[in-house]
Protein backbone atom coordinates (compact mmCIF):
# COMPACT_ATOMS: atom_id res chain seq x y z
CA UNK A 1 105.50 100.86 94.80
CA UNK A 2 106.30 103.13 91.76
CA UNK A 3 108.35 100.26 89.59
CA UNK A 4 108.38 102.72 86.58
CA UNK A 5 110.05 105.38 88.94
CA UNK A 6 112.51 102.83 90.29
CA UNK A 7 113.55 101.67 86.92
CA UNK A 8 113.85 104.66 84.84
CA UNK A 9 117.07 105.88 86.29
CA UNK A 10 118.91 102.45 84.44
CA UNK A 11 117.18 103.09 81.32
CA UNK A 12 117.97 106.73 81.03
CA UNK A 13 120.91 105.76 81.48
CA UNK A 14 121.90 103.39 78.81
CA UNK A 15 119.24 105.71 76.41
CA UNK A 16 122.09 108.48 77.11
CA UNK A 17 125.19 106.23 76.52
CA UNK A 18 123.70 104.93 72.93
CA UNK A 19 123.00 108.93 72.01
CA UNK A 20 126.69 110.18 73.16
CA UNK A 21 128.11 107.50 70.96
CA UNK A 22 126.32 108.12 67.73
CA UNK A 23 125.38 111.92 68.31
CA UNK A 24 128.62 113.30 69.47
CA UNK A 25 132.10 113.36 69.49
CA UNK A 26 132.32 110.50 72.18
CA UNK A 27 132.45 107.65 69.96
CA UNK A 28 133.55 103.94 69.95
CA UNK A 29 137.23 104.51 70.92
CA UNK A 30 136.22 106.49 73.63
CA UNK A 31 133.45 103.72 74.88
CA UNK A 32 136.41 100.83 74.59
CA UNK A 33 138.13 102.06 77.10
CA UNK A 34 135.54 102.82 79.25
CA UNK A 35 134.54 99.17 79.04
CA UNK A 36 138.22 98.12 80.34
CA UNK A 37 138.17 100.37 83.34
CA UNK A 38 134.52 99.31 84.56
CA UNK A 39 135.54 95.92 83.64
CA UNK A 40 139.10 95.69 85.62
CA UNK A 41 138.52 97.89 88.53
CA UNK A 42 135.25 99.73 89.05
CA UNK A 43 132.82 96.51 88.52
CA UNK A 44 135.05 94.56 91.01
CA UNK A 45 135.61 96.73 93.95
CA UNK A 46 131.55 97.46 93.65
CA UNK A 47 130.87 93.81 94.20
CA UNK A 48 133.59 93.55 96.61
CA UNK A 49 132.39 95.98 98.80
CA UNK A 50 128.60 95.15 98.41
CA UNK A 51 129.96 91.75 99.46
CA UNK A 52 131.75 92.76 102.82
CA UNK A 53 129.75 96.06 104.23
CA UNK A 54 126.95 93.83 105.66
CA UNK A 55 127.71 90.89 107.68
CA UNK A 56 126.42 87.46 107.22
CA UNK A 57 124.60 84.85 109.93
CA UNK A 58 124.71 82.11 107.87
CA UNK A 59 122.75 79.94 110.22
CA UNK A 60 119.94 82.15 110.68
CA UNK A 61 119.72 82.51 106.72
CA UNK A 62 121.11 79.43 105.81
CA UNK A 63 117.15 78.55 104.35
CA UNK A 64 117.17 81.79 102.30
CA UNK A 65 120.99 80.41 101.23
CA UNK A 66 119.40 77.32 100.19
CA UNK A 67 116.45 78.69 97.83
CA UNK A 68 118.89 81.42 96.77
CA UNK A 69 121.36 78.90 95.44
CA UNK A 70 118.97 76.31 94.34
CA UNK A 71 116.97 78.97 92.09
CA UNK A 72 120.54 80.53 90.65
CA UNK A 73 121.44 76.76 89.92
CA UNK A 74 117.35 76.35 87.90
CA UNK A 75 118.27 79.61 86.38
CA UNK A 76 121.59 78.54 84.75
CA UNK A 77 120.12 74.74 84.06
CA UNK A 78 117.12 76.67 82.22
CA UNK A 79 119.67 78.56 80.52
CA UNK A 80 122.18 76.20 78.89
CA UNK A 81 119.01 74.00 78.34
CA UNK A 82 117.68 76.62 75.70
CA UNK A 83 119.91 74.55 72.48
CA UNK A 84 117.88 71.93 73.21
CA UNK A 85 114.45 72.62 73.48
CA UNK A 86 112.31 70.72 70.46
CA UNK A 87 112.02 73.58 67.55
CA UNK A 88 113.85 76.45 69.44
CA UNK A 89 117.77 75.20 69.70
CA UNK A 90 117.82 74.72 66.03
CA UNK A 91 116.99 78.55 65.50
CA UNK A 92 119.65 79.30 68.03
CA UNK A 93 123.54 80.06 67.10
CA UNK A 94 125.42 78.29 69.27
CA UNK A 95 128.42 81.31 69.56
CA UNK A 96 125.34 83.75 70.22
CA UNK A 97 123.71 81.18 72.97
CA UNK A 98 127.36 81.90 74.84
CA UNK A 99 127.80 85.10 75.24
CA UNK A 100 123.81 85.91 75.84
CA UNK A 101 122.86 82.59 78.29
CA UNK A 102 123.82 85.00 80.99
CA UNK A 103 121.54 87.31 80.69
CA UNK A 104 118.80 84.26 81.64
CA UNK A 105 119.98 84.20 85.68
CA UNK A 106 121.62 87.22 86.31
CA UNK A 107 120.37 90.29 88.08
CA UNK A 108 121.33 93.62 88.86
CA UNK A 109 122.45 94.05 92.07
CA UNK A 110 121.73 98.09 92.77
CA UNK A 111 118.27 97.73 91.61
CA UNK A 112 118.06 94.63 94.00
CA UNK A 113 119.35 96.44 96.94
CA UNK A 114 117.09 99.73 96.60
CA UNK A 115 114.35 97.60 96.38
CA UNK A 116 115.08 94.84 99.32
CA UNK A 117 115.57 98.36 101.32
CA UNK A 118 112.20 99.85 100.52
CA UNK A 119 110.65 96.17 100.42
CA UNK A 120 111.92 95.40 103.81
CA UNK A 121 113.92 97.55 105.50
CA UNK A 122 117.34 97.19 107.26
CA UNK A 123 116.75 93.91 107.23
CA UNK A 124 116.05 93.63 103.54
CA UNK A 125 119.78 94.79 103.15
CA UNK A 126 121.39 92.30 105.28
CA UNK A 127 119.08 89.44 103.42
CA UNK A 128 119.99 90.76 100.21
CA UNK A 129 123.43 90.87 100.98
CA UNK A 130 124.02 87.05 101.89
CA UNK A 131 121.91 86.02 98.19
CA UNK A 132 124.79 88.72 96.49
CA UNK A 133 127.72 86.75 98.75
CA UNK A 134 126.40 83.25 97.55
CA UNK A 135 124.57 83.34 94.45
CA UNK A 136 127.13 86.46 92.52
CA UNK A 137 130.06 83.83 92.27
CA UNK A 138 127.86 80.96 91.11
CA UNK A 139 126.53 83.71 88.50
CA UNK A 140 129.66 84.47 87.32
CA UNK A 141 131.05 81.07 87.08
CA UNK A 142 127.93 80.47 84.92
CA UNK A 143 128.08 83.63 82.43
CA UNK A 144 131.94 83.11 82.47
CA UNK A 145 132.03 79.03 81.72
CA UNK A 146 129.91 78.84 78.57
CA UNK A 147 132.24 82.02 77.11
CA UNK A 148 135.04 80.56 77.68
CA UNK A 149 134.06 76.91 76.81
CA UNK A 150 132.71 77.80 73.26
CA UNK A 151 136.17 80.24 72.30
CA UNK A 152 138.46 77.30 73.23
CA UNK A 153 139.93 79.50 75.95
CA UNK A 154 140.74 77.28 78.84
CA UNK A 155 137.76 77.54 81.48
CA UNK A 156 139.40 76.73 84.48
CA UNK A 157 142.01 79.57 83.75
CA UNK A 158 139.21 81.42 82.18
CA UNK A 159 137.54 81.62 85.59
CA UNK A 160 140.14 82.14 87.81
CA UNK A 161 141.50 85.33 85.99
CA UNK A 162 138.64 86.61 85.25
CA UNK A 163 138.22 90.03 88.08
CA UNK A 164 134.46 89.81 88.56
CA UNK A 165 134.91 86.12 90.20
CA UNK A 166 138.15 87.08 91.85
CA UNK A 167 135.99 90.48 93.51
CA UNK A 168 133.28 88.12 95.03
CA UNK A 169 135.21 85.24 96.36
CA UNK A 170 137.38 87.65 97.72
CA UNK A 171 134.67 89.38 99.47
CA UNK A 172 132.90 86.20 100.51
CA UNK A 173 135.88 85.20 102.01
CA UNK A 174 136.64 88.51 103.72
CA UNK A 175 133.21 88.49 105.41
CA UNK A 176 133.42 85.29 106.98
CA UNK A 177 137.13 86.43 108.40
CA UNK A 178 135.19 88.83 110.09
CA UNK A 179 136.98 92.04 108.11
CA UNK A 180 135.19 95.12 107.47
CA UNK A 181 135.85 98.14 105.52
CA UNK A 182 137.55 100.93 107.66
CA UNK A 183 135.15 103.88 107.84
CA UNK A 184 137.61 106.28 106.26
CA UNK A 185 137.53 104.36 103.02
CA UNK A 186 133.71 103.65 103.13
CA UNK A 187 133.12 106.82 100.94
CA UNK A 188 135.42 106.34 98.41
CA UNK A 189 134.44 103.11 97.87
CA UNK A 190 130.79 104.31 97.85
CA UNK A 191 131.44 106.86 95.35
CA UNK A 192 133.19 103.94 92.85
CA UNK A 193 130.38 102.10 93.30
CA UNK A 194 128.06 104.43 92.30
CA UNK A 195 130.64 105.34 88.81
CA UNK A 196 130.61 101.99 88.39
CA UNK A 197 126.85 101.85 87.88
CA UNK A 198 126.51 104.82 85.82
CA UNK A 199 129.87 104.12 83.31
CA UNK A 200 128.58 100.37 82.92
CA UNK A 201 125.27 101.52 81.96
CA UNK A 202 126.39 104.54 79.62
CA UNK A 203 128.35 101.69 78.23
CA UNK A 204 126.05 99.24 77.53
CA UNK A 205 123.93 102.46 76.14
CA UNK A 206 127.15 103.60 73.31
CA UNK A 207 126.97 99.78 72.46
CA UNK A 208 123.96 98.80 71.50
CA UNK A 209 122.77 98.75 68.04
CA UNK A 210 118.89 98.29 67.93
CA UNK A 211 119.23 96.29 64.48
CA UNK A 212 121.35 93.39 66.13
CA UNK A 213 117.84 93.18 68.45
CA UNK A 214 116.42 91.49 65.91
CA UNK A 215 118.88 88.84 64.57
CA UNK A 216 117.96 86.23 67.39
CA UNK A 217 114.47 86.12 67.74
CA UNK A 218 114.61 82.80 69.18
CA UNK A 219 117.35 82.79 71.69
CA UNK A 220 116.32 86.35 72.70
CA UNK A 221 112.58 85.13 73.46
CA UNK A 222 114.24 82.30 75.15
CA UNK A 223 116.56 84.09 77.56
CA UNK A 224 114.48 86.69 78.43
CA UNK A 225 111.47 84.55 78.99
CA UNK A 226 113.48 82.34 81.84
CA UNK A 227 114.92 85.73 83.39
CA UNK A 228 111.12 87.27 83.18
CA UNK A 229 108.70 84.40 83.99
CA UNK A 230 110.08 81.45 84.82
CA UNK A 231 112.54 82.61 87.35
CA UNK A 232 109.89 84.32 89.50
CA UNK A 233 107.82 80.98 89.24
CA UNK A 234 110.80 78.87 90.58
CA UNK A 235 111.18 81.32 93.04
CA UNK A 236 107.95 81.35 94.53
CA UNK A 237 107.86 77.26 94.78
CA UNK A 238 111.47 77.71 96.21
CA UNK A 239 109.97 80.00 99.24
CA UNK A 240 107.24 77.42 99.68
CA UNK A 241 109.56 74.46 99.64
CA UNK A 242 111.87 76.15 102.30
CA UNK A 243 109.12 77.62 104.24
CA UNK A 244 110.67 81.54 104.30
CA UNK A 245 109.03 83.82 106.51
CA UNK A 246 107.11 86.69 104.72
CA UNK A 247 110.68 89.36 104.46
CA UNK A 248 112.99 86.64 102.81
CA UNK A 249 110.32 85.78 100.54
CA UNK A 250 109.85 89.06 99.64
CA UNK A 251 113.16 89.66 99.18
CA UNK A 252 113.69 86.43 97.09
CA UNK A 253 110.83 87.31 95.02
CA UNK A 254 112.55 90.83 94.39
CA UNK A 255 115.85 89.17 93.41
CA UNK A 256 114.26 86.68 90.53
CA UNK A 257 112.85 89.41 88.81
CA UNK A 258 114.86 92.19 88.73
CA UNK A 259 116.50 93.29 85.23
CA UNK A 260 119.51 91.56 84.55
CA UNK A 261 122.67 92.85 85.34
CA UNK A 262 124.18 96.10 83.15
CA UNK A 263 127.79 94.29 83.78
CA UNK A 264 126.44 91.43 81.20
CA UNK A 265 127.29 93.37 77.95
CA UNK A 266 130.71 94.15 79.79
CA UNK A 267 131.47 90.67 80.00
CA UNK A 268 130.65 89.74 76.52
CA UNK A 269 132.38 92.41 75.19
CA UNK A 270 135.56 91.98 76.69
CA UNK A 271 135.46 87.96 75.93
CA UNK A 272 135.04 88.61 72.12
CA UNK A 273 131.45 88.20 72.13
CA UNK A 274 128.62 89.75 70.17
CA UNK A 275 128.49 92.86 72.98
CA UNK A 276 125.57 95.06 70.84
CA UNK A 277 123.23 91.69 71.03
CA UNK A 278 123.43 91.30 74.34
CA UNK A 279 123.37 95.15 75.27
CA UNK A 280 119.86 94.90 73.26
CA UNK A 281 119.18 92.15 75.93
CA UNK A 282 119.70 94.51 78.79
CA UNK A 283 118.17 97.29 77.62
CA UNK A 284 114.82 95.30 76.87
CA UNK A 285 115.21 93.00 80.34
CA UNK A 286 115.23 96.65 81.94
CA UNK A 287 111.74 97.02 80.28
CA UNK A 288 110.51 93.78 81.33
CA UNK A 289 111.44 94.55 84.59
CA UNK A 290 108.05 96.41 84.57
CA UNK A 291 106.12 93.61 84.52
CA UNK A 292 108.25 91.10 86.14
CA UNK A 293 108.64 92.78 89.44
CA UNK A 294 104.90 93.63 89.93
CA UNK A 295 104.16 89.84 88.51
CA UNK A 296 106.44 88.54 91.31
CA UNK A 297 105.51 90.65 94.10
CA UNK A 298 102.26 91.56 93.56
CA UNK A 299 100.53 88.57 91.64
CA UNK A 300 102.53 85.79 93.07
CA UNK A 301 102.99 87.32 96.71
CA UNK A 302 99.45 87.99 96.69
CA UNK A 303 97.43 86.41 99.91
């Protein structure tokens, strides 16, 4: 598989944002309140209906379930662990750690699905789509709490307003009622799912500032290291543990080392955090993706 040609369309993407912001008239006040809508309404209704289109046998995944949530769980752990590693949490900024400790365990969930479908099929999608049901709330809940712990902001209130969390449980809890999407709404809910994609990256694109790259060499080594290499590592010992068969290992495998997700910088960004740092983080996870996805499915998949 042609990784390069899979990836490129993200990249572009956020390459274009971070040139219409400082090239043209389309500047930072523009860019603001692009953040809010993909933040309030098209991020949410994207995961929401990601969530509910497929349905979920829960007993007939429930090992993939298992590994998916146990290696989200490692993936935070790792994650808030980073302050404390001997020599490395003393180089870290505590305010920084919070708003970029997502970027360790989360993934992005369109470059996930295109490549469970090419990876495995039909049934790729439906596999993919119980991990998103179970492991995007836990995500969130893990981005959201450090945030909202480190500002003084109430977490529990933190959490519960925040729309991203509200979208997923919502959808989780709409699948297992059995409700569906009615087919004359499908496309319109298609199309603001793809806008969402393409406004979130444009976003993180206007910004990024490449200097702020550089002012957290530590935590940015750190983050992207456990989202990179150690994730896919926990994931293949999590397939083995759980004895998967060869698609939802496969599609596990796919899921641990995918970029991280373009709605991180979002998120930081609209909780007061440093958003250009962490848009830095996405832009170079979507490079690392490069050799992270052929590390996990080739090298560690291999016979």
């Amino acid at each position: 598989m042609n990784f390069a040609r899979l990836l490129f369309p993200d990249f572009s993407l956020i390459l274009i944002g971070y040139l219409v912001c400082r090239f043209t008239a389309l500047d930072r006040k523009v860019w603001d309140q692009a953040e809010v809508l993909v933040y309030y309404f098209l991020f949410p209704v994207l995961l929401f209906h990601s969530i509910v289109r497929s349905p979920l046998d829960l007993g007939a995944a429930s090992s993939l379930i298992a590994a998916g949530l146990m290696l989200g769980t490692s993936g935070i752990a790792m994650a808030y662990a980073l302050p404390f590693v001997p020599g490395l949490g003393r180089r870290i900024d505590p305010r920084e750690h919070a708003g970029a400790a997502q970027v360790a365990f989360r993934f992005n969930s369109f470059i996930t699905l295109a490549l469970a479908e090419r990876l495995a099929g039909a049934r790729g999608l439906l596999l993919i789509a119980i991990l998103i049901g179970f492991c995007v709330p836990l995500f969130n809940v893990g981005a959201v709490w450090p945030m909202a712990r480190h500002s003084g902001t109430g977490v529990a209130r933190a959490l519960l307003r925040n729309p991203l969390i509200i979208a997923t449980f919502s959808g989780l809890a709409a699948n297992l009622m059995g409700l569906r999407i009615p087919p004359w709404l499908e496309p319109t809910l298609t199309r603001i799912g793809g806008a969402s994609l393409a406004v979130g990256l444009l976003a993180a694109g206007a910004g990024m500032q490449f200097a702020r790259m550089t002012q957290s060499p530590a935590l940015t080594a750190g983050v992207l290291s456990i989202r990179h290499f150690f994730t896919p590592l926990v994931a293949f010992g999590l397939a083995r543990l759980w004895r998967l068969d060869a698609a939802q290992t496969t599609v596990l495998l796919a899921f641990s080392a995918t970029p991280t997700a373009s709605s991180a910088y979002v998120l930081a960004a609209r909780m007061g955090y440093n958003g250009p740092y962490v848009a830095g983080l996405v832009t170079l996870s979507t490079l690392l993706g490069l050799l992270s996805l052929p590390f996990a499915l080739g090298v560690l998949q291999a016979p």
